[in-house]
Structures are given as structure tokens and as C-alpha cells.
Protein backbone atom coordinates (compact mmCIF):
# COMPACT_ATOMS: atom_id res chain seq x y z
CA UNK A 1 208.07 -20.28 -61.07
CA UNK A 2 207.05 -22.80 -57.90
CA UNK A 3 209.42 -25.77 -59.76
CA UNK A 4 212.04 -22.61 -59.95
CA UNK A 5 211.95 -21.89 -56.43
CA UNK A 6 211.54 -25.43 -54.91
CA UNK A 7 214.90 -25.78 -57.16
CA UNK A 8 216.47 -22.95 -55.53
CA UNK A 9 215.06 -24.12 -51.98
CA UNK A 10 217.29 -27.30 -52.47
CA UNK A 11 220.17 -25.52 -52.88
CA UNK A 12 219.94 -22.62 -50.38
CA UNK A 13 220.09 -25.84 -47.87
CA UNK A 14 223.60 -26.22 -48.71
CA UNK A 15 224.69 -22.85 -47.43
CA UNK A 16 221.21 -21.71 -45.32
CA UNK A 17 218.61 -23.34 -43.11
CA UNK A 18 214.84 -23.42 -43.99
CA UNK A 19 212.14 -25.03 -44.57
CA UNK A 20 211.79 -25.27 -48.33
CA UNK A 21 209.32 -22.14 -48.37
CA UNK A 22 211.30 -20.60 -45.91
CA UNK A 23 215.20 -20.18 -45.99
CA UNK A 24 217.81 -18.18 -44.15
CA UNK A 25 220.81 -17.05 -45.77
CA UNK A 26 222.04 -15.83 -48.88
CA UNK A 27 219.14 -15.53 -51.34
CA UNK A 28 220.79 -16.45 -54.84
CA UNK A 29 217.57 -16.06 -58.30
CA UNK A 30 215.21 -14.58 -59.15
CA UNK A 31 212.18 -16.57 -57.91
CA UNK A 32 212.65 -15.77 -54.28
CA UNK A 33 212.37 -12.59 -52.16
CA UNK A 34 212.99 -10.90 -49.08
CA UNK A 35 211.22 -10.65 -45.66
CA UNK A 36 214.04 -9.52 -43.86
CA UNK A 37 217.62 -9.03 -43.92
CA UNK A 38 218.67 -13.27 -44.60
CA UNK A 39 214.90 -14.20 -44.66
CA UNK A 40 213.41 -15.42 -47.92
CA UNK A 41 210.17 -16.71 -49.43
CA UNK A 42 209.52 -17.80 -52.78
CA UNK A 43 208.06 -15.11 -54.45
CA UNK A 44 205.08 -16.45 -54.72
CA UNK A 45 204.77 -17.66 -51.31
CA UNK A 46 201.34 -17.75 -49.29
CA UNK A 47 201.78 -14.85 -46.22
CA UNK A 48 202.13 -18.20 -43.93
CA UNK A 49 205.22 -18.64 -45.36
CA UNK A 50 206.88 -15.16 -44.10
CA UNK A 51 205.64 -16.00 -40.69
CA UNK A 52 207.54 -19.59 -40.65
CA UNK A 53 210.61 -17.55 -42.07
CA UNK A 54 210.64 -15.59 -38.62
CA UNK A 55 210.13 -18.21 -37.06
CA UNK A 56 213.75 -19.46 -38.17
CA UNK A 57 215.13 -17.03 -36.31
CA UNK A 58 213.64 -18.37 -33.23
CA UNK A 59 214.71 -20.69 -30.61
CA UNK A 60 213.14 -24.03 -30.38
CA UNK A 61 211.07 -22.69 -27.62
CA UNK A 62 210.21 -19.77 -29.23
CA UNK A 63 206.83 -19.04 -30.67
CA UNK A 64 204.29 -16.11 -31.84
CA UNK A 65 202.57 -14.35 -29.33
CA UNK A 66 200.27 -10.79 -29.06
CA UNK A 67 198.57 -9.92 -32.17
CA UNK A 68 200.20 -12.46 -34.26
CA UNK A 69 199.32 -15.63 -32.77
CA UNK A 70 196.09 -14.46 -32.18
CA UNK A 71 195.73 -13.64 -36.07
CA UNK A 72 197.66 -17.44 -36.98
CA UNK A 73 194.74 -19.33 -34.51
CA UNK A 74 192.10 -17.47 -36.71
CA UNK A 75 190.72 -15.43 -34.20
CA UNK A 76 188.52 -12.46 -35.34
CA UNK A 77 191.11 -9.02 -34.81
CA UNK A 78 189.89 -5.94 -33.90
CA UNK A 79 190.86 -2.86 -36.92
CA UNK A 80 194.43 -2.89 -35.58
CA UNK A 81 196.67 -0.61 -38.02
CA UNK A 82 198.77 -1.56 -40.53
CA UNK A 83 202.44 -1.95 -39.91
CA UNK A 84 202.19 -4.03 -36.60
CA UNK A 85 205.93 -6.05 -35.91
CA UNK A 86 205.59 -10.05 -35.82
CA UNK A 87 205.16 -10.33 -32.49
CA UNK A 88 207.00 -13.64 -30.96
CA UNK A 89 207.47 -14.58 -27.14
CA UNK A 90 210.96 -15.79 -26.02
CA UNK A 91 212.55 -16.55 -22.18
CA UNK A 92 214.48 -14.18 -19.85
CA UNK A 93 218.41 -14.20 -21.42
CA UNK A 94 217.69 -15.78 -25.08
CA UNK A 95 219.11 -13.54 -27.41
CA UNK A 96 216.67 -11.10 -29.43
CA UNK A 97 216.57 -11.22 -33.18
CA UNK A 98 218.08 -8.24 -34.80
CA UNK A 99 215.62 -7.81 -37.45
CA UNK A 100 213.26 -4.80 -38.21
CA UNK A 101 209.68 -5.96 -38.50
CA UNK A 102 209.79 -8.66 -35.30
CA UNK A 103 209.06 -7.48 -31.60
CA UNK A 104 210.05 -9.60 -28.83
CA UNK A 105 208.41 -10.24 -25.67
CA UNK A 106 210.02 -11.73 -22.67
CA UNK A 107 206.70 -14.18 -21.13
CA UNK A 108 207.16 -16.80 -18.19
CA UNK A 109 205.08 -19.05 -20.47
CA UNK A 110 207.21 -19.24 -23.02
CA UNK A 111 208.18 -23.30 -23.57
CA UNK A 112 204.54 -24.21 -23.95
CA UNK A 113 203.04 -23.74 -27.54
CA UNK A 114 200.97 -25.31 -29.81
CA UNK A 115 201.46 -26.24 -33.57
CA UNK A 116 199.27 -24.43 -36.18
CA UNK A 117 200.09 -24.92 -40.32
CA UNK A 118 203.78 -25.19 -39.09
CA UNK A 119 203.99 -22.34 -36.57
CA UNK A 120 204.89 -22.48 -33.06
CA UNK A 121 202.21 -20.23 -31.56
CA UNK A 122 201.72 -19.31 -27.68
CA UNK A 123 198.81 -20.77 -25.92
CA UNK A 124 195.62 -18.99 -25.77
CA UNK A 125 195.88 -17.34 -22.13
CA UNK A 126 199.51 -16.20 -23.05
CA UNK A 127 198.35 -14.58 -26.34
CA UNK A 128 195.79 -12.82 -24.28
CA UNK A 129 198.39 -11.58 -21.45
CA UNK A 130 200.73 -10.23 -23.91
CA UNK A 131 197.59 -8.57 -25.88
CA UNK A 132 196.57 -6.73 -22.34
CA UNK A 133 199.95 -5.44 -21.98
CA UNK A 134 199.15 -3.09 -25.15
CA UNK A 135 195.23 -3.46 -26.17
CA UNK A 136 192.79 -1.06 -24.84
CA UNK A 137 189.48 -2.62 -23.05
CA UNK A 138 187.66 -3.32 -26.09
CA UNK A 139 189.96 -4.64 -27.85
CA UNK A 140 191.07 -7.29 -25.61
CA UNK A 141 186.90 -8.36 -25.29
CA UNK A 142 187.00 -8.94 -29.12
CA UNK A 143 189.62 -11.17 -28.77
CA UNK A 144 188.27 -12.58 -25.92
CA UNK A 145 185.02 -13.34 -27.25
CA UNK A 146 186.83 -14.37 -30.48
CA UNK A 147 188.92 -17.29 -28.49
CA UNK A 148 186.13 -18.23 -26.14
CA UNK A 149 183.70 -18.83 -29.28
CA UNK A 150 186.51 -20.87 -31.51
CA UNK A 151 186.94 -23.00 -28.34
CA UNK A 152 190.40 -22.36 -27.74
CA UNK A 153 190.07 -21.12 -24.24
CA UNK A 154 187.86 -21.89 -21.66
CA UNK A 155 186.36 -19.06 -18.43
CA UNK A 156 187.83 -20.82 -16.34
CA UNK A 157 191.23 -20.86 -17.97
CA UNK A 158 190.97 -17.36 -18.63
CA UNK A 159 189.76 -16.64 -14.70
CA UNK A 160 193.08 -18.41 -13.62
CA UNK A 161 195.33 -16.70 -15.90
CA UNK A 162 194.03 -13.51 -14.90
CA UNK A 163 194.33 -14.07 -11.45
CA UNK A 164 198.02 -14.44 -11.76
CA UNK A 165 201.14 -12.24 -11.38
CA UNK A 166 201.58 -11.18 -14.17
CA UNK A 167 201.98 -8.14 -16.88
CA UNK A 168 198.45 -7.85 -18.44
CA UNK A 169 196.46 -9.62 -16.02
CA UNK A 170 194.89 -6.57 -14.56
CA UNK A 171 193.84 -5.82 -17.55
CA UNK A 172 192.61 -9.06 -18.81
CA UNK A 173 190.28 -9.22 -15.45
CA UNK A 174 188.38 -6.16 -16.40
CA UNK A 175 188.15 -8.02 -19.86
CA UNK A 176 186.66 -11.05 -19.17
CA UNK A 177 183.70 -9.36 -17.29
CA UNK A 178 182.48 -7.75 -20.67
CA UNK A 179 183.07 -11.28 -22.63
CA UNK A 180 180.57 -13.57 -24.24
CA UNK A 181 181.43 -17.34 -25.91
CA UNK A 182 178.37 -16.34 -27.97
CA UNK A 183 179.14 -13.45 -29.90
CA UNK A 184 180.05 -13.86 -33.86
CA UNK A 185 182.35 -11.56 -34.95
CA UNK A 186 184.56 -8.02 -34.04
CA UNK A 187 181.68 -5.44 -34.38
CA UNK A 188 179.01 -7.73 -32.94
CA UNK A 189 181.10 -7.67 -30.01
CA UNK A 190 181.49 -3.60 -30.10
CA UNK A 191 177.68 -3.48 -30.51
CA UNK A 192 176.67 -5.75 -27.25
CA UNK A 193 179.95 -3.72 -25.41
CA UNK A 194 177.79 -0.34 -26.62
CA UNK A 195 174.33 -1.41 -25.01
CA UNK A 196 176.07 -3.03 -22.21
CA UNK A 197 178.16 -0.36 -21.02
CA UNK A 198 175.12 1.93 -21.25
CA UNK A 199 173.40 0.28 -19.33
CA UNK A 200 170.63 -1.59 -21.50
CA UNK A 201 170.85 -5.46 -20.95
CA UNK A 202 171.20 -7.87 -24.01
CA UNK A 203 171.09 -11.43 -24.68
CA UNK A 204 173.67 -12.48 -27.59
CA UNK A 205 172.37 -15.04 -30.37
CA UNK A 206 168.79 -15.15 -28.77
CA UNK A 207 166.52 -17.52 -30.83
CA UNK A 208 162.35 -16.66 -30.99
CA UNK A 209 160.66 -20.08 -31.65
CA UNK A 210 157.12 -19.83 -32.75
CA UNK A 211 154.00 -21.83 -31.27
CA UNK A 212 154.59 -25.21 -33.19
CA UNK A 213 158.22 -24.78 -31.79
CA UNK A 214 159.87 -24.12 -34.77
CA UNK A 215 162.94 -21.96 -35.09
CA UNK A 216 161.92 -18.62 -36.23
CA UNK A 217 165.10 -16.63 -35.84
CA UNK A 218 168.18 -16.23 -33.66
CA UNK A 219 169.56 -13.01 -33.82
CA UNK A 220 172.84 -10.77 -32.66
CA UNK A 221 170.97 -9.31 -29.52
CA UNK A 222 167.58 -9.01 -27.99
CA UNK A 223 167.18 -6.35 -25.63
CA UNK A 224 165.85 -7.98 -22.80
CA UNK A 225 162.22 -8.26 -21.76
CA UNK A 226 161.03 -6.60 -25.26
CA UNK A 227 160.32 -8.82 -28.52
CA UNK A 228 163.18 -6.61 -30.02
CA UNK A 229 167.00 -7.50 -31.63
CA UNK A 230 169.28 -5.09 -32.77
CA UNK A 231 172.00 -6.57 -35.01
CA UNK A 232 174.94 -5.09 -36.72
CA UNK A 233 174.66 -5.09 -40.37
CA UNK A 234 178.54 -5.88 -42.37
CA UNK A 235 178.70 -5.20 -46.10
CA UNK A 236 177.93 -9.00 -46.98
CA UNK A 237 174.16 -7.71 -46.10
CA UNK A 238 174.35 -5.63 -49.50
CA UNK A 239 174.89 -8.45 -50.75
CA UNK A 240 171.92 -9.54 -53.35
CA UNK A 241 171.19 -13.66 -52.01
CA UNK A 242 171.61 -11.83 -48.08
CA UNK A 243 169.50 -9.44 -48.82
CA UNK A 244 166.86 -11.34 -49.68
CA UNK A 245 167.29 -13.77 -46.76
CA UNK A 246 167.20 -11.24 -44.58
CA UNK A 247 164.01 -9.58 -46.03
CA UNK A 248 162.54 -13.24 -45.35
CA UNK A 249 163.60 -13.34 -42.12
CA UNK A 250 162.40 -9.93 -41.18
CA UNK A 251 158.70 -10.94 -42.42
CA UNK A 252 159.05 -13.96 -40.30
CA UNK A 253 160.13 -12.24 -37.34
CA UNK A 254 157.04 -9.68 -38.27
CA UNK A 255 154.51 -12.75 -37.85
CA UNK A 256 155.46 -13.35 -34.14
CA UNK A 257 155.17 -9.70 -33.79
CA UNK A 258 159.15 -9.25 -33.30
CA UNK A 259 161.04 -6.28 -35.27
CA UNK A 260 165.19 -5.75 -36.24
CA UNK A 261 167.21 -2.63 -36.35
CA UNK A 262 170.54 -2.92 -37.85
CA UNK A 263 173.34 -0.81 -37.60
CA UNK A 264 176.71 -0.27 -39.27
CA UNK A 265 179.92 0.02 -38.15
CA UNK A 266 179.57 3.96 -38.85
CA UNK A 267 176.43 3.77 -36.56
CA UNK A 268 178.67 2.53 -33.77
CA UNK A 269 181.35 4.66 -34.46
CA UNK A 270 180.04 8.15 -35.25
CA UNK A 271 176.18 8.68 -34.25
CA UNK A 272 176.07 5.83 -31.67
CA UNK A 273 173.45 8.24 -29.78
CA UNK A 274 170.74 6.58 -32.50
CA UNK A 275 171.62 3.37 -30.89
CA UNK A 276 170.80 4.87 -27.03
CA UNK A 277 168.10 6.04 -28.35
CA UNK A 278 166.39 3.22 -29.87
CA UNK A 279 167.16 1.38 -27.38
CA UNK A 280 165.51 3.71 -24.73
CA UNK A 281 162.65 3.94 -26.48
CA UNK A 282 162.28 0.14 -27.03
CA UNK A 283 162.85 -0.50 -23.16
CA UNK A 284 160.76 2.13 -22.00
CA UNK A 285 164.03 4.30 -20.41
CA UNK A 286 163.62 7.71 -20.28
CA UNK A 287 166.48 9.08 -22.82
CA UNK A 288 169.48 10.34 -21.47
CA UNK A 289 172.10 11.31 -24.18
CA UNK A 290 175.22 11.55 -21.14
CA UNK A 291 174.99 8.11 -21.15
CA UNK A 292 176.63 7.62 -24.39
CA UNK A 293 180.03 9.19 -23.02
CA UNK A 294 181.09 5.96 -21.37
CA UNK A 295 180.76 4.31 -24.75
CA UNK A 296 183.11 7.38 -26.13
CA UNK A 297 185.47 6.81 -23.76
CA UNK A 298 185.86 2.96 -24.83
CA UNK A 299 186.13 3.82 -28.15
CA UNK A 300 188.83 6.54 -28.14
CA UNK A 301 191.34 3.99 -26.08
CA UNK A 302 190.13 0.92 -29.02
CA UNK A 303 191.77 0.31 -31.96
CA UNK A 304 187.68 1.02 -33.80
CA UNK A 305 189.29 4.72 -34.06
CA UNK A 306 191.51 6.47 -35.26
CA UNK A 307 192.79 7.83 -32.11
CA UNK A 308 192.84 4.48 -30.35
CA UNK A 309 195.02 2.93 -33.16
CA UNK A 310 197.79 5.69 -32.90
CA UNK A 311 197.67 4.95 -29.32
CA UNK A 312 198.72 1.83 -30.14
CA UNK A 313 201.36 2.88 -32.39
CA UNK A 314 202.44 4.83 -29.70
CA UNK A 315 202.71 2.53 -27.05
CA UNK A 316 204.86 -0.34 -29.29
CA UNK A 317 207.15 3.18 -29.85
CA UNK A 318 206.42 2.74 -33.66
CA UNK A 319 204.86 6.34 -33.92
CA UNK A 320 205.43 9.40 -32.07
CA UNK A 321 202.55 11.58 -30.18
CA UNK A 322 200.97 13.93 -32.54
């Protein structure tokens, strides 16, 4: 089928433009199919190959922005909900493609871009100003931390793009307060956001060395001032080989008289008052269960619930209030 529809590539040149994987036109076989109206793939094409058919429809200055450049530069997402348009940025008077399925964005930035696997992708502080126009607060941290710890974006780069003019950079101020370079993945992040906005101070990727100096552990977060980490637990930790390595590491941590908890993303999401309390036993806080509402708040605007992901919907005018 690939020899079929490299065969069938060649000749859509003739009366199309693409890329070999990618054509616009007429589609004429069966090997191919569609991504939009005049936007083909092989059949069976990787998923990078329906991006670099948008991208045909694009300007040479054009390039993916918001969700989907962050998603092409491997960032880490938040649970955003399915049926999100290809998001691509383009400048004040260039005509908008009139395809279902694509969103454009009008961004002074647009010109600059990088190269990634064949895509023309925004840079990092553009990605994040179009993602504050629409993200809620902890959604924008995740991919915040997410570009800071891939090395795509520096503080200061992100300090200077927030301090600018511009749609989203409110937003993306309040952000960058609540980010770490440290942190490891989506719900790590929502788990140090959870203590943090509580009040409880953590340390991300702390590492307890023993009295030879050897490396004990490093773990998600230690509450600070208490031999203590509390890490967030993803379903690779059911995992047979993880589990034992983590039992190991537990009984190491045990011998320099440190303890775990993990939690699960259902910890975080539905009895986070476990977490507050744990924690305010562990620092010696009296517990106060109010405290917990700020986290509630954070959630319900985040794409982490249910509520926060129609929100989205709602805002990109892809779903209507309930």
C-alpha cells in the first residue's frame, strides 16, 4: 500500500501541490484519504502527516500555534478534550483557510518559526500567548513547566513576553509565578500547584543523599523542613519492574528515616482534602479543610475537569453552555 500511494503522490503533483505524504487537490485511488475538503494523506500516513497537509494551506509565513504547536514541540498537554481545531497563527489581512477542523489566529509574531519533522511551528513565547488567550491558570503552568523543562524557553524569555502588549500576557504573568523548570510531567505539576496554592511549601525533584554522600532518592516534592515527599503515582507504577523499584526505593528512603505518599490523579481530582491533610499533619499545621477551596477553584476553570474542558469548548465557540 506505501509503494501504491508514493505512486499516486507522483501523480497528484501533476494536478495538486504536496509534499509526497501530503497533497492538495483532487484525491484520485484508493490508497489515500481525506483530512479535509482537497487535503489528503496516504492512508496509512503517521498523524504528522495530516498536520503538514494543513500546513499546505498556509502561507509561507504561516505556522502552528496554541495547542498544536505546543503538542508538535513535545511538550507535556494538559487533558484538553477531544475535537480541538489545528490551531495555526497567520498576519493581519492574509486570507483564512476555509476548512472545518483549522482555527486561525491573527499574532504580531507571526514570520518567526521554527522547523520541527517538517512543520512550521510558532516560537515558544508565541505558543504560550496564544495558549493564555483560551487556557485557564493551570493549564497554562503545565505548559509552562513543560517548555521551561524541555529547554525551549527560558524565565527570562517568558518574563519579557509577558510583559508585553499583548492578548494573553496578563494571563501568562500570573502563570509564570506558579512555574517550575523542574517539574516532570502534567499531574506532577497539578500536585506541586495543589500544595502550593494551599499554602504548604514544596521543593520539586529534591534529592536525600545519605552520610557516605551517595544518592539515596530524588523525589516529586518534599514538603519543606520535614524528611517527607509526596509524589504522584501514574499507572506505569502498577506496573510489575516499577513496582518493585519503587518498593526498593521506599526501603531505602526508610533507612535515612524519610517516608512517600503517593497519590493519583483521582486523589487530586476528587478527595484532594486527603492531600491537605497529610500535609498538615506532616508540617505540623493545624488542619483547616477551607483551605482546599482555592485548589477547587483552579480546578473547575482547568482542563483536569470536566467542567473546565467544556469551558474550553465554549470559549473556541465549538460547544454551547449547558
Amino acid at each position: 500500500m506505501v509503494a501504491a500511494a508514493r505512486a499516486a503522490g507522483n501523480a497528484d503533483r501533476m494536478d495538486g501541490e504536496g509534499t509526497g505524504e501530503a497533497v492538495r487537490g483532487r484525491r484520485r485511488g484508493p490508497g489515500w484519504r481525506s483530512v479535509a475538503h482537497g487535503l489528503h494523506v496516504p492512508a496509512d500516513a503517521e498523524p504528522a502527516a495530516q498536520l503538514r497537509a494543513w500546513q499546505l494551506l498556509l502561507p509561507a509565513h504561516g505556522c502552528f500555534t496554541h495547542l498544536t504547536g505546543a503538542e508538535i514541540r513535545g511538550w507535556w498537554l494538559p487533558p484538553v478534550p477531544d475535537g480541538l481545531p489545528v490551531f495555526v497563527a497567520l498576519k493581519p489581512g492574509d486570507v483564512r483557510p476555509d476548512r472545518d477542523g483549522i482555527r486561525s489566529l491573527r499574532t504580531e509574531g507571526t514570520g518567526k518559526h521554527d522547523t520541527v519533522d517538517g512543520m512550521r511551528v510558532a516560537r515558544p513565547t508565541e505558543i504560550l500567548l496564544a495558549c493564555a488567550r483560551d487556557l485557564g491558570l493551570l493549564d497554562l503552568v503545565v505548559l509552562i513547566d513543560a517548555a521551561l523543562h524541555a529547554g525551549d524557553v527560558t524565565r527570562d524569555e517568558l518574563v519579557a513576553a509577558a510583559g508585553a502588549r499583548r492578548r494573553g500576557a496578563p494571563a501568562l504573568r500570573r502563570a509564570i509565578a506558579w512555574a517550575h523548570p523542574r517539574s516532570e510531567s502534567a499531574w506532577e505539576t497539578a500536585l506541586r500547584v495543589c500544595h502550593r496554592v494551599c499554602g504548604i511549601e514544596v521543593e520539586p525533584q529534591h534529592e536525600v543523599f545519605n552520610e557516605h554522600g551517595a544518592l539515596v532518592a530524588r523525589g516529586d516534592l518534599w514538603l519543606v523542613g520535614t524528611t517527607t515527599f509526596h509524589e504522584y503515582d501514574g499507572e506505569d507504577h502498577l506496573q510489575r519492574r516499577r513496582q518493585v523499584k519503587d518498593l526498593r526505593r521506599i526501603r531505602r528512603l526508610d533507612g535515612e528515616s524519610w517516608s512517600r505518599r503517593g497519590y493519583t490523579s483521582e486523589d487530586l481530582i476528587t478527595r484532594p482534602i486527603g492531600i491537605l491533610r497529610d500535609a498538615d499533619r506532616t508540617i505540623g499545621r493545624p488542619h483547616d479543610p477551607e483551605r482546599i477551596k482555592a485548589w477547587y477553584d483552579l480546578l473547575r476553570a482547568s482542563c483536569f475537569t470536566p467542567a473546565g474542558r467544556q469551558r474550553l469548548l465554549q470559549r473556541l465557540g465549538l460547544e454551547k453552555a449547558a
